[in-house]
N, C-alpha and C. Protein backbone atom coordinates (compact mmCIF):
# COMPACT_ATOMS: atom_id res chain seq x y z
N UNK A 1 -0.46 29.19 14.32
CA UNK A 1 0.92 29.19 14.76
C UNK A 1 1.79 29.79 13.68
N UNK A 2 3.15 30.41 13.81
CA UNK A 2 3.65 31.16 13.18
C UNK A 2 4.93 30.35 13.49
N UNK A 3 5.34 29.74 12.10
CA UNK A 3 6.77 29.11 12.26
C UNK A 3 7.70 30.19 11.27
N UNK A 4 7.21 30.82 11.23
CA UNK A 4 8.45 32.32 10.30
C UNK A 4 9.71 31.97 11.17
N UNK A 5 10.87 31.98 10.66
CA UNK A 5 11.97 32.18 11.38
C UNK A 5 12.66 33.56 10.79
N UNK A 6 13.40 34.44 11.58
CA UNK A 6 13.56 35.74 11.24
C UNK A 6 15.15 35.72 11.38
N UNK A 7 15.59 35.83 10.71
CA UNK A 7 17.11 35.67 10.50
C UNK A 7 17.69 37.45 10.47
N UNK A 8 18.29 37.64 11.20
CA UNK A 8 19.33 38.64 11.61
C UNK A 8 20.49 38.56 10.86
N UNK A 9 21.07 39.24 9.39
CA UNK A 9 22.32 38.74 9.01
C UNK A 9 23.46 40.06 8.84
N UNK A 10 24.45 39.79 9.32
CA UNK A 10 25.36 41.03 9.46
C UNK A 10 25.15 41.89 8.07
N UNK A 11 25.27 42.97 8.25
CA UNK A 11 25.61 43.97 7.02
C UNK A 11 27.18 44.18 6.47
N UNK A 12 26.94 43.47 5.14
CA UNK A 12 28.03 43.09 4.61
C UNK A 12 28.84 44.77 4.03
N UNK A 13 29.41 45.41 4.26
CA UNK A 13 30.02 46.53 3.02
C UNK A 13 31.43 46.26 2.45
N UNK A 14 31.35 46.55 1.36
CA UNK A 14 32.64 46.68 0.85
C UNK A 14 32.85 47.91 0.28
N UNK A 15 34.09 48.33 1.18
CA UNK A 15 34.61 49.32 0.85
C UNK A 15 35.48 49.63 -0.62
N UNK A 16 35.38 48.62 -1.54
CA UNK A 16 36.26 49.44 -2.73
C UNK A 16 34.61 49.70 -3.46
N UNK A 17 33.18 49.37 -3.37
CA UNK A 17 32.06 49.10 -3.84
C UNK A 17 31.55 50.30 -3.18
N UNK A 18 32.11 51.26 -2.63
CA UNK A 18 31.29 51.88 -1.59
C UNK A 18 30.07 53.22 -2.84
N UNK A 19 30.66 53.42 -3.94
CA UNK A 19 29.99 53.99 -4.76
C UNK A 19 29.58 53.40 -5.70
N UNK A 20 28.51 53.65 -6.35
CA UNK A 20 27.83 52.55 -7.34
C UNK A 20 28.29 52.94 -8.66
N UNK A 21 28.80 54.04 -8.96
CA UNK A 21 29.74 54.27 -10.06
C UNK A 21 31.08 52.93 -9.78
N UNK A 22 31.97 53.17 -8.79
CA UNK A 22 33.08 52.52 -8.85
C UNK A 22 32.81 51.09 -9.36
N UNK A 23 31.93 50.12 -8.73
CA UNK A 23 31.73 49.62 -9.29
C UNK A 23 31.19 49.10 -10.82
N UNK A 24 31.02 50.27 -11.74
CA UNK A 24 30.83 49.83 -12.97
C UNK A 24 32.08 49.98 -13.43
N UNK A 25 32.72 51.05 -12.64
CA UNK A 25 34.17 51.59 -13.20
C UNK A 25 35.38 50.32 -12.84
N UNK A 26 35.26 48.88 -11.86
CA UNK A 26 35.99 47.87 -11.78
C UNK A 26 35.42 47.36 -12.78
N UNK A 27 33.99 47.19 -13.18
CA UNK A 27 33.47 45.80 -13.97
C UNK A 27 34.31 46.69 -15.86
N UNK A 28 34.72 47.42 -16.13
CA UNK A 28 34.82 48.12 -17.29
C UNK A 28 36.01 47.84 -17.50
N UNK A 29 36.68 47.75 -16.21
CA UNK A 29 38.89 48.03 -16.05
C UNK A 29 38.62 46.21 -16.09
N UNK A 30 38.56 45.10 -15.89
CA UNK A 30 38.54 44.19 -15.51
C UNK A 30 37.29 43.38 -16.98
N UNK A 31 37.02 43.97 -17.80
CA UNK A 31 35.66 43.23 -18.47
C UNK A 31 37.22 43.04 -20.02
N UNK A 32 38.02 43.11 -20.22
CA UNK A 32 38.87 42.46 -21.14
C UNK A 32 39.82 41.18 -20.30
N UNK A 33 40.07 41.40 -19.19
CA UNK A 33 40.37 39.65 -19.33
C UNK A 33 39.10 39.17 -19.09
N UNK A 34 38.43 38.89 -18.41
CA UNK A 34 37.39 38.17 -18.47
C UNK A 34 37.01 37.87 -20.06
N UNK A 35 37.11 38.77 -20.82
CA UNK A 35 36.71 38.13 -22.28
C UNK A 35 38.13 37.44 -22.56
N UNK A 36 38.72 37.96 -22.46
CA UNK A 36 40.15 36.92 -22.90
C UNK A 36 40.07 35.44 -22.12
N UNK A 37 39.57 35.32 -21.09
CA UNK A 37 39.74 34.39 -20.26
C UNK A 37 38.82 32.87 -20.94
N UNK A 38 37.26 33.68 -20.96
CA UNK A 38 36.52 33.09 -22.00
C UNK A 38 36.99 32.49 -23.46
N UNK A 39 37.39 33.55 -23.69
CA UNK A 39 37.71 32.61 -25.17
C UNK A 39 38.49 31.66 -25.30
N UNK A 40 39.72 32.18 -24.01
CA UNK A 40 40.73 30.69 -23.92
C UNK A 40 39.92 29.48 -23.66
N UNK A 41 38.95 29.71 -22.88
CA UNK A 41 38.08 28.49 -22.54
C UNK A 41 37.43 27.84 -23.44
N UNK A 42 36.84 29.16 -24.51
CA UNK A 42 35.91 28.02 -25.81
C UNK A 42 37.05 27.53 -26.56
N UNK A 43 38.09 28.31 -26.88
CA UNK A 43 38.69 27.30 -27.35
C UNK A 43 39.29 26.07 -26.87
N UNK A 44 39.61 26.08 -26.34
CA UNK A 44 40.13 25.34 -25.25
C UNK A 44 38.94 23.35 -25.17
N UNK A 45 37.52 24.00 -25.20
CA UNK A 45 36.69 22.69 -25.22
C UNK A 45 35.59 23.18 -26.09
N UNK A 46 36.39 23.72 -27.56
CA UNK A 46 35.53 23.80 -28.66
C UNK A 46 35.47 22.36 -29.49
N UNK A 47 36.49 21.74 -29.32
CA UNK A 47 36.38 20.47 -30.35
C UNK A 47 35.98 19.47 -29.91
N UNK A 48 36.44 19.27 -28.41
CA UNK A 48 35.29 18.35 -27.72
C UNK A 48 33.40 19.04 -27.60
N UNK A 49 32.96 19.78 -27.55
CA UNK A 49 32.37 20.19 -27.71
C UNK A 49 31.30 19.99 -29.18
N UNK A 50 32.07 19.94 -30.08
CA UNK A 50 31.96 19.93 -31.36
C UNK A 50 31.72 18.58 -31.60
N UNK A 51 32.25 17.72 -31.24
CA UNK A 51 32.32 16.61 -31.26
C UNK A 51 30.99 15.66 -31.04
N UNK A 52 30.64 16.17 -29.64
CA UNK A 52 29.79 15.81 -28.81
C UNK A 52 28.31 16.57 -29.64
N UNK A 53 28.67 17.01 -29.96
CA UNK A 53 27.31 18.05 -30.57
C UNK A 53 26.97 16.70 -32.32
N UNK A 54 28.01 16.74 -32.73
CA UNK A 54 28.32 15.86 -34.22
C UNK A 54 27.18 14.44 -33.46
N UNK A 55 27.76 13.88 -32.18
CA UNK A 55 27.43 12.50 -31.80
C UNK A 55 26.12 12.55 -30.99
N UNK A 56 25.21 13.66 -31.00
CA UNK A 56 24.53 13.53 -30.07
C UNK A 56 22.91 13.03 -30.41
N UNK A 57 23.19 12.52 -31.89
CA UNK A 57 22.08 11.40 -32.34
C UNK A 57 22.53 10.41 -32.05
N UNK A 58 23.69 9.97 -32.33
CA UNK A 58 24.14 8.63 -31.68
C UNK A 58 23.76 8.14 -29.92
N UNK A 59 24.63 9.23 -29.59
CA UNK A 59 24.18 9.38 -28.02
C UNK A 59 22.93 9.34 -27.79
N UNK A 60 22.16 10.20 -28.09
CA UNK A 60 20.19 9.86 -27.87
C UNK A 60 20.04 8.52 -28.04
N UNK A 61 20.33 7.87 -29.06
CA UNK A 61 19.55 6.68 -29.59
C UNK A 61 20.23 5.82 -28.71
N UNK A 62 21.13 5.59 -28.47
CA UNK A 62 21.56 4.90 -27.27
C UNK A 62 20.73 4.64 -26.26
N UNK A 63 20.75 5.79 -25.65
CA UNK A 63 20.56 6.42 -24.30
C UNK A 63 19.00 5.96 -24.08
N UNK A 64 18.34 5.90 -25.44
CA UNK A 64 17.08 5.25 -25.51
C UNK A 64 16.80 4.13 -25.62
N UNK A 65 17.90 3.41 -26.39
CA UNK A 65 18.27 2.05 -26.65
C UNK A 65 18.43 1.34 -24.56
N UNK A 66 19.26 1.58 -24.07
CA UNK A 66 19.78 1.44 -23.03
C UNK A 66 18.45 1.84 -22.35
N UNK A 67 17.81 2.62 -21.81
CA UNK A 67 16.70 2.55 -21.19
C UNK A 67 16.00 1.67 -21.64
N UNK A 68 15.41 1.42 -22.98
CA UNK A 68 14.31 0.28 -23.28
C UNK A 68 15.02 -0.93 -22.52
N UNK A 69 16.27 -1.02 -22.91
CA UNK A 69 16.46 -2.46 -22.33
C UNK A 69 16.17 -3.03 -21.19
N UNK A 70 16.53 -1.76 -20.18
CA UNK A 70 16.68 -1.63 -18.58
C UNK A 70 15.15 -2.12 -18.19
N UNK A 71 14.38 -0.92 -19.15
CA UNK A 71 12.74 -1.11 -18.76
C UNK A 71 12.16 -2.50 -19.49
N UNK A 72 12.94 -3.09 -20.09
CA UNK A 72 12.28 -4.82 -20.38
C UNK A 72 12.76 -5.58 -19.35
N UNK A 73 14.02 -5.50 -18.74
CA UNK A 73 14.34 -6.65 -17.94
C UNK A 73 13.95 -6.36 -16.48
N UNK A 74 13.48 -4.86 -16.20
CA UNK A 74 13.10 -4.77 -15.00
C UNK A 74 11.45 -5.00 -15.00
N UNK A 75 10.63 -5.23 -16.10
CA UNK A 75 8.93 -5.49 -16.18
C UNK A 75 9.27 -6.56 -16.58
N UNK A 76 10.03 -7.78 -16.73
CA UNK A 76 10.13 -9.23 -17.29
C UNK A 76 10.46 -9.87 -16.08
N UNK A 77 11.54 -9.09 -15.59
CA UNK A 77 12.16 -10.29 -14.14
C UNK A 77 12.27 -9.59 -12.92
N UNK A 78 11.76 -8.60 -12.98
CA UNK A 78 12.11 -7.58 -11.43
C UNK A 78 11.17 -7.99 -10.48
N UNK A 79 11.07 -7.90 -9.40
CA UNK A 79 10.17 -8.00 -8.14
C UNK A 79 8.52 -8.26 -8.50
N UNK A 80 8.19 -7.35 -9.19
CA UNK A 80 6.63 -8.05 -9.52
C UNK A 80 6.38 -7.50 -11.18
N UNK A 81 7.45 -8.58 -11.62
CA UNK A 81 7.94 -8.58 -13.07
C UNK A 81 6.52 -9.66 -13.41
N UNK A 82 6.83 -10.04 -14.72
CA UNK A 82 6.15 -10.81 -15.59
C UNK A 82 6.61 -12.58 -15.39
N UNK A 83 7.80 -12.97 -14.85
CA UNK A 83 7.90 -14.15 -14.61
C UNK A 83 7.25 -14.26 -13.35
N UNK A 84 7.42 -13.71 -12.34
CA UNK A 84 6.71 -13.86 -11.03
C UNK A 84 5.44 -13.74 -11.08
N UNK A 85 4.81 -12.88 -11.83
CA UNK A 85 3.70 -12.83 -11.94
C UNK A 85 2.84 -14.11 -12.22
N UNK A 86 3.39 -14.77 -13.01
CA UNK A 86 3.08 -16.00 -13.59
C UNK A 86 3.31 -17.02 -12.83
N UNK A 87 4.48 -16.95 -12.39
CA UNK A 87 4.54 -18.15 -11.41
C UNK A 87 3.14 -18.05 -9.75
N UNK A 88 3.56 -16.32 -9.84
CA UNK A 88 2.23 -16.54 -8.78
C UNK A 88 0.47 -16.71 -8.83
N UNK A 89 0.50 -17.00 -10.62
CA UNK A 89 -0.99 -16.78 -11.15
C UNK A 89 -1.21 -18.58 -10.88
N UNK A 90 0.11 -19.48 -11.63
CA UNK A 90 -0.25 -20.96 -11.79
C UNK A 90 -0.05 -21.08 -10.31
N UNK A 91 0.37 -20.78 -9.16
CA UNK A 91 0.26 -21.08 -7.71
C UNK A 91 -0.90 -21.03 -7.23
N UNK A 92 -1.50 -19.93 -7.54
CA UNK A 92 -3.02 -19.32 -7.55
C UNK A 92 -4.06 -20.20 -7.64
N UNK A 93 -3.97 -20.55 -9.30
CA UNK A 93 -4.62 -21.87 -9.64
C UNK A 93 -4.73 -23.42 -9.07
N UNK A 94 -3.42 -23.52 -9.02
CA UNK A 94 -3.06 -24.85 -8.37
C UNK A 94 -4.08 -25.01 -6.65
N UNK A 95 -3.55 -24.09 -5.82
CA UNK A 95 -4.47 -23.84 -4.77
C UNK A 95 -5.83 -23.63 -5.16
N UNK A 96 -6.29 -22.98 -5.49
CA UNK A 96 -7.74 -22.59 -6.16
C UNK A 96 -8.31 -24.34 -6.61
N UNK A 97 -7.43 -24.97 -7.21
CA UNK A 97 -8.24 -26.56 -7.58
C UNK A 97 -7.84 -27.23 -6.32
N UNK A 98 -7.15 -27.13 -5.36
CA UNK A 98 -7.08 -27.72 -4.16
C UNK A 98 -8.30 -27.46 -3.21
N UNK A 99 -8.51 -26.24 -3.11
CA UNK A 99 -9.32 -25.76 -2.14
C UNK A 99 -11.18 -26.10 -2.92
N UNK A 100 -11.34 -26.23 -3.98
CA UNK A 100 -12.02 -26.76 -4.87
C UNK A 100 -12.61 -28.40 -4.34
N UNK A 101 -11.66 -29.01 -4.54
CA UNK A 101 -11.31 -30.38 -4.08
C UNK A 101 -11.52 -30.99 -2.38
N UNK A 102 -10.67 -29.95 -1.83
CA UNK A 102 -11.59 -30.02 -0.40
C UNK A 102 -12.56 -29.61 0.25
N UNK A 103 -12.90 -28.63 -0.36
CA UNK A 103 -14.65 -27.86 -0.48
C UNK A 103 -15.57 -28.96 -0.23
N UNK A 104 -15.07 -30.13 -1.67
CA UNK A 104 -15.91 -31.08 -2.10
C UNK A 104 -16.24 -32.20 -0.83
N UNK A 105 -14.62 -32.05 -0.43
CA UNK A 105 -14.46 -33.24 0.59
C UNK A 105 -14.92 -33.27 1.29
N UNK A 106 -15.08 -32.01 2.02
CA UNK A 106 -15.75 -31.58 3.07
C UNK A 106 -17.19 -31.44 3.45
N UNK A 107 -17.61 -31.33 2.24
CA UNK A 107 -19.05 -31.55 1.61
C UNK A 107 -19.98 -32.73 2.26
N UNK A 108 -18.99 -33.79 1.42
CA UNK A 108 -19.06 -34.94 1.65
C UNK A 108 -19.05 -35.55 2.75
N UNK A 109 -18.01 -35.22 3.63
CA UNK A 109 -17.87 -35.66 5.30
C UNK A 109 -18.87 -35.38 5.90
N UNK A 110 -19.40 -33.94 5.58
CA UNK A 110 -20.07 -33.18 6.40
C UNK A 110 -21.61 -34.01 6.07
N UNK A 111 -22.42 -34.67 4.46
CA UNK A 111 -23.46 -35.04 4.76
C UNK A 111 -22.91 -37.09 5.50
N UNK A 112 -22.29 -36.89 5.20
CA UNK A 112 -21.95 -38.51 5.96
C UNK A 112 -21.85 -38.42 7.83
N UNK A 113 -21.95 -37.01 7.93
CA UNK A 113 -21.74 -37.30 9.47
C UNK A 113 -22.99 -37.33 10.03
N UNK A 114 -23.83 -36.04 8.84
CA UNK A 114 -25.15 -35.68 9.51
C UNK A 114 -25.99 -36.85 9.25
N UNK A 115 -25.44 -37.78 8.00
CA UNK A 115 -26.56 -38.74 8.14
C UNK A 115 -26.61 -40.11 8.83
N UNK A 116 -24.76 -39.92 9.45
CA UNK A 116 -24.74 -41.23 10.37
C UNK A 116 -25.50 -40.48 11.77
N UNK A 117 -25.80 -39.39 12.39
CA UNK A 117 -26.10 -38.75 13.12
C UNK A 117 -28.12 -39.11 13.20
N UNK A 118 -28.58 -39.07 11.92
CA UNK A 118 -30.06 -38.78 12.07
C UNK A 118 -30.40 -40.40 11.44
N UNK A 119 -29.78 -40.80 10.30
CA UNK A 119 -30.28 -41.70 9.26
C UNK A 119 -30.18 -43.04 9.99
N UNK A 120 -31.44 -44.05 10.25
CA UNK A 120 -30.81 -45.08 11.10
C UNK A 120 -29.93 -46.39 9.55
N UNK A 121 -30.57 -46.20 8.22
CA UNK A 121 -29.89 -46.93 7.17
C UNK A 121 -28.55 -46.72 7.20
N UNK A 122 -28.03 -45.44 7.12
CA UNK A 122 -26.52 -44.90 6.96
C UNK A 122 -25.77 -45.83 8.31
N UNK A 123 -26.47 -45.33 9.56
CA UNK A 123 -25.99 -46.29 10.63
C UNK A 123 -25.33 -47.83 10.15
N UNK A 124 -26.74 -48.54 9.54
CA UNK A 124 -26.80 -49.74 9.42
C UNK A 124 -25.52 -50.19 8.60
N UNK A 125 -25.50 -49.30 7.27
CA UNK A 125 -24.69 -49.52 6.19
C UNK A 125 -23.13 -50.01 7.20
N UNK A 126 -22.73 -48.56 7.63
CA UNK A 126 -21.69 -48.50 8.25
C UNK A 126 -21.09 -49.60 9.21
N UNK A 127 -22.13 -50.26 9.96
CA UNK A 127 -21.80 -50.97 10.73
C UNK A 127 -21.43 -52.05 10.29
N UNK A 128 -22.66 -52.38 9.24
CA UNK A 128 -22.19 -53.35 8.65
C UNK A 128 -20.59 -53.28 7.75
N UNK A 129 -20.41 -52.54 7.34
CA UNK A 129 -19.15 -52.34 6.40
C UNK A 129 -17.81 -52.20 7.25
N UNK A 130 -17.88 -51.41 8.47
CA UNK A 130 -16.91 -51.11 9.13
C UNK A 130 -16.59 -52.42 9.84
N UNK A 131 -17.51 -52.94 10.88
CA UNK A 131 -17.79 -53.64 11.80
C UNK A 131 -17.98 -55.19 11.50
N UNK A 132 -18.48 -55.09 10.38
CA UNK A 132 -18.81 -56.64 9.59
C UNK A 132 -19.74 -56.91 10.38
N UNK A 133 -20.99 -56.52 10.68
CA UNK A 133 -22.42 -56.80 12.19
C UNK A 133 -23.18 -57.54 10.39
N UNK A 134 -24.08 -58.37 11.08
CA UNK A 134 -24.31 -59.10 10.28
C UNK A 134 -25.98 -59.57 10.73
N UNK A 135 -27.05 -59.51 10.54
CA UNK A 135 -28.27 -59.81 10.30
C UNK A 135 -28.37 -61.56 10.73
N UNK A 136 -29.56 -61.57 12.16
CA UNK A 136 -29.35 -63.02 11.79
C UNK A 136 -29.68 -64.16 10.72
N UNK A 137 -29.15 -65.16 10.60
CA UNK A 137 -29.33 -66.14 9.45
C UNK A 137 -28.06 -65.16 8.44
N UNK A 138 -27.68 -64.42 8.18
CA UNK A 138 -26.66 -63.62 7.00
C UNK A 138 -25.39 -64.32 7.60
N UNK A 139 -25.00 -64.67 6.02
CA UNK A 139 -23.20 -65.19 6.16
C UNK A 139 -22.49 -64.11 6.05
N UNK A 140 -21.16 -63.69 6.20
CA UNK A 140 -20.29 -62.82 6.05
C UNK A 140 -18.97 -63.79 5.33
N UNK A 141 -18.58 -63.07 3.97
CA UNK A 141 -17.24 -63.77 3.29
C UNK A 141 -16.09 -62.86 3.40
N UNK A 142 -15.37 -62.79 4.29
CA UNK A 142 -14.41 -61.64 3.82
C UNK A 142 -13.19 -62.46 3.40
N UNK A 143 -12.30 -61.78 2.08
CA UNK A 143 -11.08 -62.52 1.60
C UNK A 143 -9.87 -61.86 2.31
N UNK A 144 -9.09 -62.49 2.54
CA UNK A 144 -7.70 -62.04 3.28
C UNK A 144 -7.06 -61.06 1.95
N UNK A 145 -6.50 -60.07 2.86
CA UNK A 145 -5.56 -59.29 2.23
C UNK A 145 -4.68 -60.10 0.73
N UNK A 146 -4.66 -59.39 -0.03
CA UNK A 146 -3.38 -60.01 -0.80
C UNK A 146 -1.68 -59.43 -0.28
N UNK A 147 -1.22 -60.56 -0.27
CA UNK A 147 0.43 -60.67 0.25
C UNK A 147 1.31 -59.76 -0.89
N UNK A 148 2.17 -58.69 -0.18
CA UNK A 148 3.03 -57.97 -1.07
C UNK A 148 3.74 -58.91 -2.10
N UNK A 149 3.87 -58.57 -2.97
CA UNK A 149 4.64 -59.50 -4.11
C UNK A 149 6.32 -59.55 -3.70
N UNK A 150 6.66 -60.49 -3.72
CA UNK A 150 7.81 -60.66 -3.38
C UNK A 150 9.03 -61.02 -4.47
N UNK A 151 10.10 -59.82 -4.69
CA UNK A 151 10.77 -59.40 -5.41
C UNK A 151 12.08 -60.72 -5.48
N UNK A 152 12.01 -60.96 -6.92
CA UNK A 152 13.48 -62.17 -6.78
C UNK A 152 14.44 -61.25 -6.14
N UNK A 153 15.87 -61.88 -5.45
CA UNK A 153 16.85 -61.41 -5.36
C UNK A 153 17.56 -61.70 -6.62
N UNK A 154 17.99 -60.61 -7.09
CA UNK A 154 18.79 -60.52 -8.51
C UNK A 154 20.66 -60.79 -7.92
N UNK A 155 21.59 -60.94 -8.47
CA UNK A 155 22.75 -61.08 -8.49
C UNK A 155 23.18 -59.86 -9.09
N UNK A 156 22.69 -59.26 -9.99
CA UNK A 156 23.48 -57.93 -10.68
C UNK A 156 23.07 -56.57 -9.42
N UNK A 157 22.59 -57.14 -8.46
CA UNK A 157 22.43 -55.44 -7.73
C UNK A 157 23.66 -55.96 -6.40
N UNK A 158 24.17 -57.65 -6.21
CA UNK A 158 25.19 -57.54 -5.46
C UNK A 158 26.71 -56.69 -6.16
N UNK A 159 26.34 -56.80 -6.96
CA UNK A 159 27.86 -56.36 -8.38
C UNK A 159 27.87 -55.35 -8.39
């Protein structure tokens, strides 16, 4: 495919240009103000100029100064700076010993189910423990709950 676009653009002439002499012969009649014009200009922003030229170690070191800074506080606290980073490494961790922890748990459930499932002892245990089932001739002692402790009423929390 051919995406060329072909542009058609009027033919410009200028008639005081129409000879290629004349034109050196305007740039020759016309090339002293243009230098006059110039020089009004350097002088004109020679001392600012000058100035700026005197300060432009100052200015660099700045300018470098001011970037380092920019580039510490934007790799320290920016979007996926160095504090976030951290906060999302100990999140990391924290989960990581959770999921650790229920791995374990799960572990655990999982051989307690299979062995209340196959094991007729595990059965037994359970029943007995859950159920309080009891073997004949076997006593069973169970002690009552202990009673929440019961808090004096103080006089300094009516005050």
């Amino acid at each position: 495919m051919d995406f060329r676009v072909k542009l058609k653009l009027p033919r410009l002439s200028y008639p005081r240009l129409a000879r290629p002499d004349r034109g050196l012969q305007l740039l020759a009649e016309h090339a002293p103000e243009a230098e006059a014009w110039a020089e009004r200009l350097a002088t004109k922003f020679r001392p600012s100029l000058f100035s700026i030229y005197q300060l432009r170690r100052k200015l660099a070191t700045i300018a470098v100064a001011v970037l380092t800074v920019w580039l510490f506080v934007h790799i320290m606290f920016g979007a996926n700076g160095m504090v976030v980073y951290r906060q999302k490494k100990t999140e990391y961790e924290t989960l990581q010993k959770e999921i650790d922890v229920l791995q374990k748990e799960n572990d655990t459930h999982t051989s307690q189910v299979k062995a209340l499932k196959t094991d007729p002892k595990a059965i037994e245990q359970e029943a007995r423990e859950q159920l309080h089932y009891a073997r004949p001739g076997e006593i069973i002692y169970v002690t009552p709950a202990p009673a929440p402790p019961q808090h004096p009423a103080l006089d300094s929390a009516k005050k």
